[in-house]
N, C-alpha and C. Protein backbone atom coordinates (compact mmCIF):
# COMPACT_ATOMS: atom_id res chain seq x y z
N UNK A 1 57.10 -167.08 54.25
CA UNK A 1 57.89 -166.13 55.01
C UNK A 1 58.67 -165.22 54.08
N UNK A 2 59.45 -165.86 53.13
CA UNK A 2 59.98 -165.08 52.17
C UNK A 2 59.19 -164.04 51.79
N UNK A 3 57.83 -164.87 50.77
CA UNK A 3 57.46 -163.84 50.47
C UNK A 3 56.84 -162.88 51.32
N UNK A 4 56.28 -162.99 52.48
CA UNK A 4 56.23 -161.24 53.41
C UNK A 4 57.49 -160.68 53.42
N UNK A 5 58.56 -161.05 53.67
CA UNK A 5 59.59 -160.31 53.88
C UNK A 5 59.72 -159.37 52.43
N UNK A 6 59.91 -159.74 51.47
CA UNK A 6 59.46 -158.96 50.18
C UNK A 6 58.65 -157.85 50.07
N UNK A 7 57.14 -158.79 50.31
CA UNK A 7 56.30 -157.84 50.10
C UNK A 7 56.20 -156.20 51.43
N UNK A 8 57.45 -156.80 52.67
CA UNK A 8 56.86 -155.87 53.85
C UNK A 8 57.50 -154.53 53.57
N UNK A 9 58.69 -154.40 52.38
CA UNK A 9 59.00 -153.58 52.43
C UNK A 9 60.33 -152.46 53.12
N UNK A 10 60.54 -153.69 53.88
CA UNK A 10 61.66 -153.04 55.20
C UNK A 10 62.80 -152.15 54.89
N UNK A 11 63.14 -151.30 55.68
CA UNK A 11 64.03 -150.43 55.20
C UNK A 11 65.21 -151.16 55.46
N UNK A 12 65.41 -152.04 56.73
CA UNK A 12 66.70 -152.45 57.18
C UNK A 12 65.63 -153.85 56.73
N UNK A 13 67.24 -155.26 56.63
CA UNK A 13 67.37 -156.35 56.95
C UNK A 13 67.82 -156.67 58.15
N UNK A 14 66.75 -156.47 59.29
CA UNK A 14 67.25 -156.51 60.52
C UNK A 14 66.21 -158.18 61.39
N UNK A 15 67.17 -158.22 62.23
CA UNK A 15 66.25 -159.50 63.25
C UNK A 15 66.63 -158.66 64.36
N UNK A 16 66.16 -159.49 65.24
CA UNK A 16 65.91 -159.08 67.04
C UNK A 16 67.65 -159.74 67.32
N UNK A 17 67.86 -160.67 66.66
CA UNK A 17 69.25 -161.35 67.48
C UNK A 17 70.05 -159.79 67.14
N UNK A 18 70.29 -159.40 66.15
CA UNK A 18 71.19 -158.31 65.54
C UNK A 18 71.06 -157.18 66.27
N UNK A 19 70.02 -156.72 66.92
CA UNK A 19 69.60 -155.88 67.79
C UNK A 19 70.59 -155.43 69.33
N UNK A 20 70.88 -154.37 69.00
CA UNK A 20 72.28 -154.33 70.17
C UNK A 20 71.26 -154.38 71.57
N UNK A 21 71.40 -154.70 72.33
CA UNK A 21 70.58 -154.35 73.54
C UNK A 21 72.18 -154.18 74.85
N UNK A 22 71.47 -152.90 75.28
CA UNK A 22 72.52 -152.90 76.67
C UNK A 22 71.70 -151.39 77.26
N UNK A 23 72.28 -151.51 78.51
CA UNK A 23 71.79 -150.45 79.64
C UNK A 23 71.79 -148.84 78.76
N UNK A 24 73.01 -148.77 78.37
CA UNK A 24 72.83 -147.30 78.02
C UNK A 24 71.78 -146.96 76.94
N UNK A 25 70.95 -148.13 76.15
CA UNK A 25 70.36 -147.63 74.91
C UNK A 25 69.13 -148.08 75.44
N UNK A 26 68.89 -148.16 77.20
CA UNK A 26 67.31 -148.29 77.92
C UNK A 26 66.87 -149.50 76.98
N UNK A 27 67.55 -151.23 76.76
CA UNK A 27 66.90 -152.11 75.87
C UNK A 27 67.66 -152.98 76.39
N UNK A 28 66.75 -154.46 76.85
CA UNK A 28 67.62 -155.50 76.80
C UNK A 28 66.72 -156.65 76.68
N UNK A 29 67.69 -157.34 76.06
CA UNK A 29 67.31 -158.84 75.75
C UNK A 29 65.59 -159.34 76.35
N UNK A 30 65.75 -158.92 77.40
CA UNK A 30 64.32 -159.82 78.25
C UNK A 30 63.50 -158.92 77.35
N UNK A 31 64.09 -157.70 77.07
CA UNK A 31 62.50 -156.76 76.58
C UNK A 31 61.84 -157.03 75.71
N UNK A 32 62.70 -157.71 74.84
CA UNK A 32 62.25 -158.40 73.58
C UNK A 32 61.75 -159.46 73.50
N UNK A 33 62.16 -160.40 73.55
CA UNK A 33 62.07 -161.98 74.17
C UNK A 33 60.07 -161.88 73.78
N UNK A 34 59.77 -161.16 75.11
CA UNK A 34 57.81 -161.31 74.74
C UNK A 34 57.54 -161.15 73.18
N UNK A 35 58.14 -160.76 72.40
CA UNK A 35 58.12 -160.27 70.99
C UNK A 35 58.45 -161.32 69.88
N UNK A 36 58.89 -162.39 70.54
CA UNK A 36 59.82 -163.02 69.71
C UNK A 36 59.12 -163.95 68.97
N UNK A 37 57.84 -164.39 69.90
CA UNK A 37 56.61 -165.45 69.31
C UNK A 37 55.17 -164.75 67.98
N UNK A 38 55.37 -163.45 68.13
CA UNK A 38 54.66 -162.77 67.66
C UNK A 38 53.18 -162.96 68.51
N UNK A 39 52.99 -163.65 69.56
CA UNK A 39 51.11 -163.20 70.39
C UNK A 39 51.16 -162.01 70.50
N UNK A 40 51.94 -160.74 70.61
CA UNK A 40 51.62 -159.46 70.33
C UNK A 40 51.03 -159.63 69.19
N UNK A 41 50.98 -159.49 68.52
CA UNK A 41 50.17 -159.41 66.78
C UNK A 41 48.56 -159.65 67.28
N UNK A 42 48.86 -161.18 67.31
CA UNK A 42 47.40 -162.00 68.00
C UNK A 42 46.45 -161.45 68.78
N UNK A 43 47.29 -160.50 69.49
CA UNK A 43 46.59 -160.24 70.72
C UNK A 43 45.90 -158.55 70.38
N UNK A 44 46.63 -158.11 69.59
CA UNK A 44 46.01 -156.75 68.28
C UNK A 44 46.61 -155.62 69.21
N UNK A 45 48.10 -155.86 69.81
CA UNK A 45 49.08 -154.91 70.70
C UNK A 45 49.87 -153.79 69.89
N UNK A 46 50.21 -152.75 70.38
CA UNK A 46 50.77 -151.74 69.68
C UNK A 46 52.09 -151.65 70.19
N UNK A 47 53.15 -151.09 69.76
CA UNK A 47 54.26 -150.81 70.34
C UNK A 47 54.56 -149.40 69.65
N UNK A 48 55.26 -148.41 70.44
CA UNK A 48 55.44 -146.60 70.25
C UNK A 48 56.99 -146.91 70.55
N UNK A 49 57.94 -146.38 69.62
CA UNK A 49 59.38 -146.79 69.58
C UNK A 49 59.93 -145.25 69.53
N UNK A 50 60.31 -144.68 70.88
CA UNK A 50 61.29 -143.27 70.50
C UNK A 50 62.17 -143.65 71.21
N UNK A 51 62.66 -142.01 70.53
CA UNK A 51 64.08 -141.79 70.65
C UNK A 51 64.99 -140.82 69.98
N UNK A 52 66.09 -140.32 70.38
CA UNK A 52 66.70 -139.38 69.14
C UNK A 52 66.94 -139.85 67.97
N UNK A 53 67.55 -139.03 67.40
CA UNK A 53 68.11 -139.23 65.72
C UNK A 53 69.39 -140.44 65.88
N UNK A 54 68.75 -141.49 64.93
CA UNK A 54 69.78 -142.74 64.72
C UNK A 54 70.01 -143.41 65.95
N UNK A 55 69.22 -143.37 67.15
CA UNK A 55 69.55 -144.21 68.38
C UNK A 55 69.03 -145.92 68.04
N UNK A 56 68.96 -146.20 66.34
CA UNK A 56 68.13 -147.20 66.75
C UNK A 56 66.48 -148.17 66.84
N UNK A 57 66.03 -146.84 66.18
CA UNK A 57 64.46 -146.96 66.39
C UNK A 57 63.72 -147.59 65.07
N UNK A 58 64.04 -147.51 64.15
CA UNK A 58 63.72 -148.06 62.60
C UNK A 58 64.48 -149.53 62.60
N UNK A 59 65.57 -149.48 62.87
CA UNK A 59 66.43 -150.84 62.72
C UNK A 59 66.06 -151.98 64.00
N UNK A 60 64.72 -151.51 65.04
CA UNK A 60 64.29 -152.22 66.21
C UNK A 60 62.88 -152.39 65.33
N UNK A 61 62.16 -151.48 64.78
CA UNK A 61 61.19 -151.65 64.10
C UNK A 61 61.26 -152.54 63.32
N UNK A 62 62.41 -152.24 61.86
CA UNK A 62 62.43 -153.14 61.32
C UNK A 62 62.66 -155.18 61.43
N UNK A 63 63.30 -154.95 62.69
CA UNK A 63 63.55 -156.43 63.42
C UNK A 63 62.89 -156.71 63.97
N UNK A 64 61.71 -156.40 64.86
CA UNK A 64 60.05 -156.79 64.98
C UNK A 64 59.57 -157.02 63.67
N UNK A 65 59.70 -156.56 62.81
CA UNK A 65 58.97 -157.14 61.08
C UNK A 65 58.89 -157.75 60.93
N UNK A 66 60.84 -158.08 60.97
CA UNK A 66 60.94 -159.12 59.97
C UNK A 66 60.72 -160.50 61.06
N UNK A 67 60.73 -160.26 62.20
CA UNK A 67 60.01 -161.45 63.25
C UNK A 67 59.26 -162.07 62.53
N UNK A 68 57.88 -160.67 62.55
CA UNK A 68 56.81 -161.20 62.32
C UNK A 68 56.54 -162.12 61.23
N UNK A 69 57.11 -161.75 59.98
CA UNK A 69 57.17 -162.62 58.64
C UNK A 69 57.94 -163.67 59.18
N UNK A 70 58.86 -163.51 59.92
CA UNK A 70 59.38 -165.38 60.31
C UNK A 70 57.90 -166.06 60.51
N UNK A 71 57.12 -165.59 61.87
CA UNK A 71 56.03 -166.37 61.92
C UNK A 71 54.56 -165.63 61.23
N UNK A 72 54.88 -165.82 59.99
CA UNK A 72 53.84 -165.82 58.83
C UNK A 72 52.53 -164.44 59.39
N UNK A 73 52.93 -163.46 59.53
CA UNK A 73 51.95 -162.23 59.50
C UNK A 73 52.76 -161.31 58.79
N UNK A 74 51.58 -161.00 58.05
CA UNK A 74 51.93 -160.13 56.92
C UNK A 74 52.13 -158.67 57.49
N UNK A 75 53.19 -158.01 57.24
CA UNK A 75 53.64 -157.06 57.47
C UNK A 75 54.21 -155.65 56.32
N UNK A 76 54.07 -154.31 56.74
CA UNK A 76 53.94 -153.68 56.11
C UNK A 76 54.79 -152.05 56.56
N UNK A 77 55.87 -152.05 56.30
CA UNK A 77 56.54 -151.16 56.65
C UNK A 77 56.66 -149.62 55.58
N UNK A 78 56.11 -148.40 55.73
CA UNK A 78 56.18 -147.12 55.06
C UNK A 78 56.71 -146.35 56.60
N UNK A 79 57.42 -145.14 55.91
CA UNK A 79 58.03 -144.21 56.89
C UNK A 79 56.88 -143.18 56.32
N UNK A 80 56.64 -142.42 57.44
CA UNK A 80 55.57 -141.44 56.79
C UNK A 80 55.74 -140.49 55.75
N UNK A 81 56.75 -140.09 55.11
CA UNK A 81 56.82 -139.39 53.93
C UNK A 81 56.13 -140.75 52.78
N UNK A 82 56.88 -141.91 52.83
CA UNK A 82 55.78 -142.50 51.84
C UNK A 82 54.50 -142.83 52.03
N UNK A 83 53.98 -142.81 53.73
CA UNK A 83 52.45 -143.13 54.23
C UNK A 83 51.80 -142.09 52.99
N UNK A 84 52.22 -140.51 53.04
CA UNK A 84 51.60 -139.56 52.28
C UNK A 84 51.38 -139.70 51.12
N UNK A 85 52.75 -139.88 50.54
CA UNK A 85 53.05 -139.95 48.94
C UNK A 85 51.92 -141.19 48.53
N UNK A 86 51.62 -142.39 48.94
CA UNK A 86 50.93 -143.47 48.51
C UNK A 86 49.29 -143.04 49.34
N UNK A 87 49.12 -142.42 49.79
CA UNK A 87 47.40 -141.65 49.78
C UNK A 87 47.41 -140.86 49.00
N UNK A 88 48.18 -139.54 48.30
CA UNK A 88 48.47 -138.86 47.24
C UNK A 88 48.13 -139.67 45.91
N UNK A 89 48.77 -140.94 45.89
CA UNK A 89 48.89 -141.94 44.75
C UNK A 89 47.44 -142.54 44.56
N UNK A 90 46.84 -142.97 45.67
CA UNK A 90 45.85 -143.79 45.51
C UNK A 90 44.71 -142.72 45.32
N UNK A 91 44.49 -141.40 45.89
CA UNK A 91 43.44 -140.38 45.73
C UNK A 91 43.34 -140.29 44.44
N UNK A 92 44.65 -140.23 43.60
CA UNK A 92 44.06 -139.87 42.16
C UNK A 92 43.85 -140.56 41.70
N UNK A 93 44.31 -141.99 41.35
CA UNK A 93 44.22 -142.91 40.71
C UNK A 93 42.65 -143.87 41.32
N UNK A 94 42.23 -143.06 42.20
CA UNK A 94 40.71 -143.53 42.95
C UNK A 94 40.63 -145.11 43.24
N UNK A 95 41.67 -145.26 43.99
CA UNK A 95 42.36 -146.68 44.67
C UNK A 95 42.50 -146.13 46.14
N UNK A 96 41.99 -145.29 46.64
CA UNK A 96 42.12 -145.08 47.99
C UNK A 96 41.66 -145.62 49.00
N UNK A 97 40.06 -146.06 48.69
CA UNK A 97 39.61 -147.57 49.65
C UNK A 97 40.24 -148.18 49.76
N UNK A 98 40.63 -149.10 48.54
CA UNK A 98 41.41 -150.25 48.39
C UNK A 98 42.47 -150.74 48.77
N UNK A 99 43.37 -149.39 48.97
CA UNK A 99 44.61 -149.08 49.69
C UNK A 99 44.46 -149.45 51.66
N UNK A 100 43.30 -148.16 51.88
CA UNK A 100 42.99 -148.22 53.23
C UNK A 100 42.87 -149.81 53.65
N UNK A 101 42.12 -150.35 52.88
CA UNK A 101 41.42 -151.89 53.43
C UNK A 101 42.67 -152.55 53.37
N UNK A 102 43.50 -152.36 52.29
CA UNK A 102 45.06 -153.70 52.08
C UNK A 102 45.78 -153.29 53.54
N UNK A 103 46.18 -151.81 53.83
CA UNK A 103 46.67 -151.58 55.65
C UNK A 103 45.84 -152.50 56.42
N UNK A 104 44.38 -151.85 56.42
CA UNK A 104 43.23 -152.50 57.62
C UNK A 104 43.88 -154.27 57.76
N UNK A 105 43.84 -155.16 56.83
CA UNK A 105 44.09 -156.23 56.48
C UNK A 105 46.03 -156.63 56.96
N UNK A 106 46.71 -155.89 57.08
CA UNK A 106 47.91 -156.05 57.57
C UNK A 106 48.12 -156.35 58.85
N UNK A 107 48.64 -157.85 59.31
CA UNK A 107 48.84 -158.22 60.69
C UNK A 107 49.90 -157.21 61.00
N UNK A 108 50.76 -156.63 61.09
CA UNK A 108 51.32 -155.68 61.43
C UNK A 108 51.77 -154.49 60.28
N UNK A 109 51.72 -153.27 61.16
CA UNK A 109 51.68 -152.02 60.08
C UNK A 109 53.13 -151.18 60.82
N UNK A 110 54.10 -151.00 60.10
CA UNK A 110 55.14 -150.16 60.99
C UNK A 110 54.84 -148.72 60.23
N UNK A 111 54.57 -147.65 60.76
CA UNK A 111 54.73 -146.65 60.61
C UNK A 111 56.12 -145.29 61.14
N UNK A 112 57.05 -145.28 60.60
CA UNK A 112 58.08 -144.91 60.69
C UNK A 112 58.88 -143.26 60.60
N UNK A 113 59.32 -142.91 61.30
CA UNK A 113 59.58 -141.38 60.97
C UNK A 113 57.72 -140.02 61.62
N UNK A 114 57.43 -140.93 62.62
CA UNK A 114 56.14 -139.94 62.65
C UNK A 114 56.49 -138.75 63.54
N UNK A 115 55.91 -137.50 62.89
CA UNK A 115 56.82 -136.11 63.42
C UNK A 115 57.26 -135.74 63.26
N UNK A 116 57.95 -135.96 61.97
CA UNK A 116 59.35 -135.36 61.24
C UNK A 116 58.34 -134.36 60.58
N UNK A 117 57.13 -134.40 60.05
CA UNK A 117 56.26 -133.28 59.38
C UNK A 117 55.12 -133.22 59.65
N UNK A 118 54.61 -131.83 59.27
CA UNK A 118 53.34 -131.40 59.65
C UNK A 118 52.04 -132.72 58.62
N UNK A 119 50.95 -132.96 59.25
CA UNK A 119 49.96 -134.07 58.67
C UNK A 119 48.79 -132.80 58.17
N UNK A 120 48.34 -132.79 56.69
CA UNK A 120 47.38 -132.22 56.69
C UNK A 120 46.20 -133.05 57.58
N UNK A 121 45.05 -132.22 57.35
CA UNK A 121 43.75 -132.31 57.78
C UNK A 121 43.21 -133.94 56.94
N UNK A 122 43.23 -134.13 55.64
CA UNK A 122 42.77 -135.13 55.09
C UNK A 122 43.76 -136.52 55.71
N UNK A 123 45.16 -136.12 55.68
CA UNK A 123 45.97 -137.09 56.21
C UNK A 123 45.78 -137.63 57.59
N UNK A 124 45.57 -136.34 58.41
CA UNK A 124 45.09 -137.16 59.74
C UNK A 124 43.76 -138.05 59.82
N UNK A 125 42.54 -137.78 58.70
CA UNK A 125 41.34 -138.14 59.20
C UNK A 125 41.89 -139.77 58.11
N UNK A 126 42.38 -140.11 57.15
CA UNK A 126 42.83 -140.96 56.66
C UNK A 126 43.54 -141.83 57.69
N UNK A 127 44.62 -141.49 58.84
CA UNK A 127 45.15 -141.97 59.93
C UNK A 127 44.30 -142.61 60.74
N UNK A 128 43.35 -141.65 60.94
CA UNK A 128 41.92 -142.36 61.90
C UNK A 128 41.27 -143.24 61.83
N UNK A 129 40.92 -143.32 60.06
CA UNK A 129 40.34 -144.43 59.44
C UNK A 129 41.36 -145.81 59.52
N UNK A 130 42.62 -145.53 59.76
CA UNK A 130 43.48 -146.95 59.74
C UNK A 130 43.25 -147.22 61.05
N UNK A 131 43.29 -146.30 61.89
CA UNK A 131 43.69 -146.74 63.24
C UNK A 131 42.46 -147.50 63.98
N UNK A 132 41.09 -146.84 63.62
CA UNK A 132 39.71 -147.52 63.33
C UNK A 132 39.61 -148.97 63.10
N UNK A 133 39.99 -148.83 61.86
CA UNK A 133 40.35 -149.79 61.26
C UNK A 133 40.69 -151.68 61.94
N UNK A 134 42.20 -150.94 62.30
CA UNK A 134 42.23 -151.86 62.62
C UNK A 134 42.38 -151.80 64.19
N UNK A 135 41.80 -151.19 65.16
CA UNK A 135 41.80 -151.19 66.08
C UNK A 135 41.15 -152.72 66.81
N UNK A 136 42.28 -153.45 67.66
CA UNK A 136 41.28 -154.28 68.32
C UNK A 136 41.64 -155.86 67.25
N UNK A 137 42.04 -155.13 66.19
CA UNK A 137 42.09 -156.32 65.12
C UNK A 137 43.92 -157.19 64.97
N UNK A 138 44.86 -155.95 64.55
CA UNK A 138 45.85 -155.91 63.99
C UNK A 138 46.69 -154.73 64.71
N UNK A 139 48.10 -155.39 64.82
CA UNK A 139 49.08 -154.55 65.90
C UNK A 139 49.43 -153.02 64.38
N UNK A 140 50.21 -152.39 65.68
CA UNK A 140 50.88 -150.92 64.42
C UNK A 140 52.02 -150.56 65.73
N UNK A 141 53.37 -150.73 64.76
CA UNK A 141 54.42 -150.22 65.28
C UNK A 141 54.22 -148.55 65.01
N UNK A 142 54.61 -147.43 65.65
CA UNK A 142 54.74 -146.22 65.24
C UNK A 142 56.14 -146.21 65.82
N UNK A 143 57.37 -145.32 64.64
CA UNK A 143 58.49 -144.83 65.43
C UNK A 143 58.78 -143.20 65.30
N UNK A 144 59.05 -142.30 66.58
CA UNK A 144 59.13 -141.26 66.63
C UNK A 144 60.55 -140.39 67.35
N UNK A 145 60.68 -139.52 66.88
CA UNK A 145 61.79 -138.56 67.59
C UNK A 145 61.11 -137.94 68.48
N UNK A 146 59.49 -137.73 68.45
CA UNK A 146 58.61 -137.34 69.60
C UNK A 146 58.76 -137.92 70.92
N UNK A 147 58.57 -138.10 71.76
CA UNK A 147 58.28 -138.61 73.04
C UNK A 147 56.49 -138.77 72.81
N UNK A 148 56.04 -139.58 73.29
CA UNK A 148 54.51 -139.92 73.02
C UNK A 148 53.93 -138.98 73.71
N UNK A 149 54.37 -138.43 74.94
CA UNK A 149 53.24 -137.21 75.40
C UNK A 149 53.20 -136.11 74.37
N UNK A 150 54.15 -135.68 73.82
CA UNK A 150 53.87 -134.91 72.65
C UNK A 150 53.54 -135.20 71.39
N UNK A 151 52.68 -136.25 71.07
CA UNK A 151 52.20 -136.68 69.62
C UNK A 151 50.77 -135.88 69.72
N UNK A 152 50.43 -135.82 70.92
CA UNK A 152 48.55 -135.02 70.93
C UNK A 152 48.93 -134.01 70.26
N UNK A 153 50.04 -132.61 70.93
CA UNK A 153 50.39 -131.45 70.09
C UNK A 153 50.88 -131.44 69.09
N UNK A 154 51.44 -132.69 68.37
CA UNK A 154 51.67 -132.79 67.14
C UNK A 154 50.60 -132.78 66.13
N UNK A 155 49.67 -133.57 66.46
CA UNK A 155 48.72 -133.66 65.70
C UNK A 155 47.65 -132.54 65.94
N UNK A 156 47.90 -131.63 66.80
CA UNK A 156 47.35 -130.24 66.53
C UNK A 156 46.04 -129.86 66.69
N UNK A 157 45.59 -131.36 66.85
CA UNK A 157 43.66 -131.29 66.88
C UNK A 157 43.15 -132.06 67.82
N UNK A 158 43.00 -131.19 69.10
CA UNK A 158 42.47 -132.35 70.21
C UNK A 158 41.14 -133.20 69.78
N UNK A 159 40.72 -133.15 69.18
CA UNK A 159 39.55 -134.06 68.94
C UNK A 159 40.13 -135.23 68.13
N UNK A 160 40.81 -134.81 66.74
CA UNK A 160 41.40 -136.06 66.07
C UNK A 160 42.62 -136.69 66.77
N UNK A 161 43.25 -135.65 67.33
CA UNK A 161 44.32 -136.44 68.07
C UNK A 161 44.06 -137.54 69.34
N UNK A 162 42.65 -137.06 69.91
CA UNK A 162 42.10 -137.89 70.74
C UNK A 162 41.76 -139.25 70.15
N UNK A 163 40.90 -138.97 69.13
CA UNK A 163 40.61 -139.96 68.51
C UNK A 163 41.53 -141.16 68.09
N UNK A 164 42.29 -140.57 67.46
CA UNK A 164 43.79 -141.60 66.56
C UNK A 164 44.82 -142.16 67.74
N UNK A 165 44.97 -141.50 68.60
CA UNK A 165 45.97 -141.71 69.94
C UNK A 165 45.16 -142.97 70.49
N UNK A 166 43.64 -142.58 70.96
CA UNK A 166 42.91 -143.69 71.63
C UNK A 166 43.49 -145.12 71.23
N UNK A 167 42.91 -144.94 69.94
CA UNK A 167 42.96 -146.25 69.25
C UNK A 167 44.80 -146.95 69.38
N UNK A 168 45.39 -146.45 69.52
CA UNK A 168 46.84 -147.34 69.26
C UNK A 168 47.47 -147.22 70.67
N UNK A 169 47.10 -146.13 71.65
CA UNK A 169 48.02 -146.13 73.04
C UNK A 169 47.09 -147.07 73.80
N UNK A 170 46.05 -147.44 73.67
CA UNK A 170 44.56 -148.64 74.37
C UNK A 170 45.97 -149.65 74.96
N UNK A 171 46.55 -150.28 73.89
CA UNK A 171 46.99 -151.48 74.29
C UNK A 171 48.51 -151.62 73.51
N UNK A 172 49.65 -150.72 74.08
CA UNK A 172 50.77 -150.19 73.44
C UNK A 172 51.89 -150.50 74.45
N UNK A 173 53.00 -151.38 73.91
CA UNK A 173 54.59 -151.31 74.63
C UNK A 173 55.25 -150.10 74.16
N UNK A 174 55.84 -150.10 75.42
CA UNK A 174 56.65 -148.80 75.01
C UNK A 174 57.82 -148.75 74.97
N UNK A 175 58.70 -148.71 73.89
CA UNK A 175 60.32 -148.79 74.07
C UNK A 175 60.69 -147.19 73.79
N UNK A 176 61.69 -146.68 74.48
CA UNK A 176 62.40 -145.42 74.83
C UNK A 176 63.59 -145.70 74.58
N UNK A 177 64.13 -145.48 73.32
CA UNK A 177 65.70 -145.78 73.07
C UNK A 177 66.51 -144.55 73.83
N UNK A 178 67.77 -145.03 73.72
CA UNK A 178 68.54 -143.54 75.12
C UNK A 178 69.84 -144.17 74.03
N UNK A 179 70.44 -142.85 74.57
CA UNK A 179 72.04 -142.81 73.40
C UNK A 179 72.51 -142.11 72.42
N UNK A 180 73.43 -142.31 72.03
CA UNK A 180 73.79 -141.55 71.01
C UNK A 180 73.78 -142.19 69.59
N UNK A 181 73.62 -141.55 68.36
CA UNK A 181 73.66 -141.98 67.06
C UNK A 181 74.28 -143.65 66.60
N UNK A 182 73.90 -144.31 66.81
CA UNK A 182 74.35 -145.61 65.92
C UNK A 182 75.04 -145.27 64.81
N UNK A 183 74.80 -144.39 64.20
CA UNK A 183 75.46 -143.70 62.50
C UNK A 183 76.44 -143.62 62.77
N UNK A 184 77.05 -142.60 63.76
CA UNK A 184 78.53 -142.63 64.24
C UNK A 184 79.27 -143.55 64.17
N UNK A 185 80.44 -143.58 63.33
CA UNK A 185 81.66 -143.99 63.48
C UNK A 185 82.89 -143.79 64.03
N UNK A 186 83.27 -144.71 65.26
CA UNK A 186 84.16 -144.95 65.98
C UNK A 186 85.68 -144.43 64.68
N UNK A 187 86.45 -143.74 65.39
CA UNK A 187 87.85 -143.20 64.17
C UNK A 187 88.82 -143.81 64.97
């Protein structure tokens, strides 16, 4: 367990207990609870986490993670500026299979910050190949400031967006954080 928690990367040291849940932030206790055993994983389920800026959505991600490494699935947390930077990394260094297959191989994949930037053309068809991948196999958290009906126009290409959407909304929970900034400090 340790070592996934290491290797997953997490931005926060977060659990599900730490997790504020109440009416105004659309989250509570029961919602989680199904989450807590990890058979989402097992069962190769997706979960789509929005919401505004700082309501919450990375630090819920990250506490599904680190779940999961409680019960021994290897997990793997990048926000998409590093999803890029480490396909950038592996293209040159011609480790880019190798890379793809170590995701494919991840009982859970959190993908974090999706929407904050434009995806080239190679990046999305690289997306496809994960989502391919592990479609059917292995869960993928995505967290967004998008609302999910607008990830198709994000991704700009009804055919790939069809494609990549298929694969992860098939069999996807949906949490909708509501509220204001967690960052905020009470004066």
């Amino acid at each position: 367990m340790n070592m996934y928690l290491r290797l997953s990367k997490m931005r926060y040291a977060a659990t599900i207990v730490d997790v504020k849940c109440t009416k105004q932030r659309n989250l509570s206790r029961e919602s989680l609870t199904p989450f807590m055993d990890g058979t989402y994983i097992d069962r190769a389920e997706n979960m789509a986490i929005t919401g505004a800026t700082g309501c919450g959505k990375s630090y819920l991600a990250c506490a599904m993670g680190h779940q999961a490494c409680v019960n021994v699935k290897r997990t793997m947390y990048l926000n998409m500026n590093r999803f890029i930077e480490q396909i950038a990394l592996a293209r040159v260094d011609g480790t880019i299979i190798k890379w793809i297959n170590r995701i494919a191989k991840t009982h859970l994949l959190i993908l974090d910050d999706f929407g904050l930037q434009q995806l080239s053309q190679q990046i999305k068809l690289i997306l496809l190949q994960i989502m391919e991948d592990r479609y059917g196999k292995h869960s993928t958290i995505i967290c967004s400031q998008l609302p999910v009906k607008k990830w198709y126009e994000y991704l700009d290409e009804p055919t790939l967006a069809d494609a990549i959407l298929d694969r992860f909304l098939y069999k996807v929970h949906r949490f909708e954080l509501k509220g204001k900034s967690m960052r905020t400090k009470k004066m």
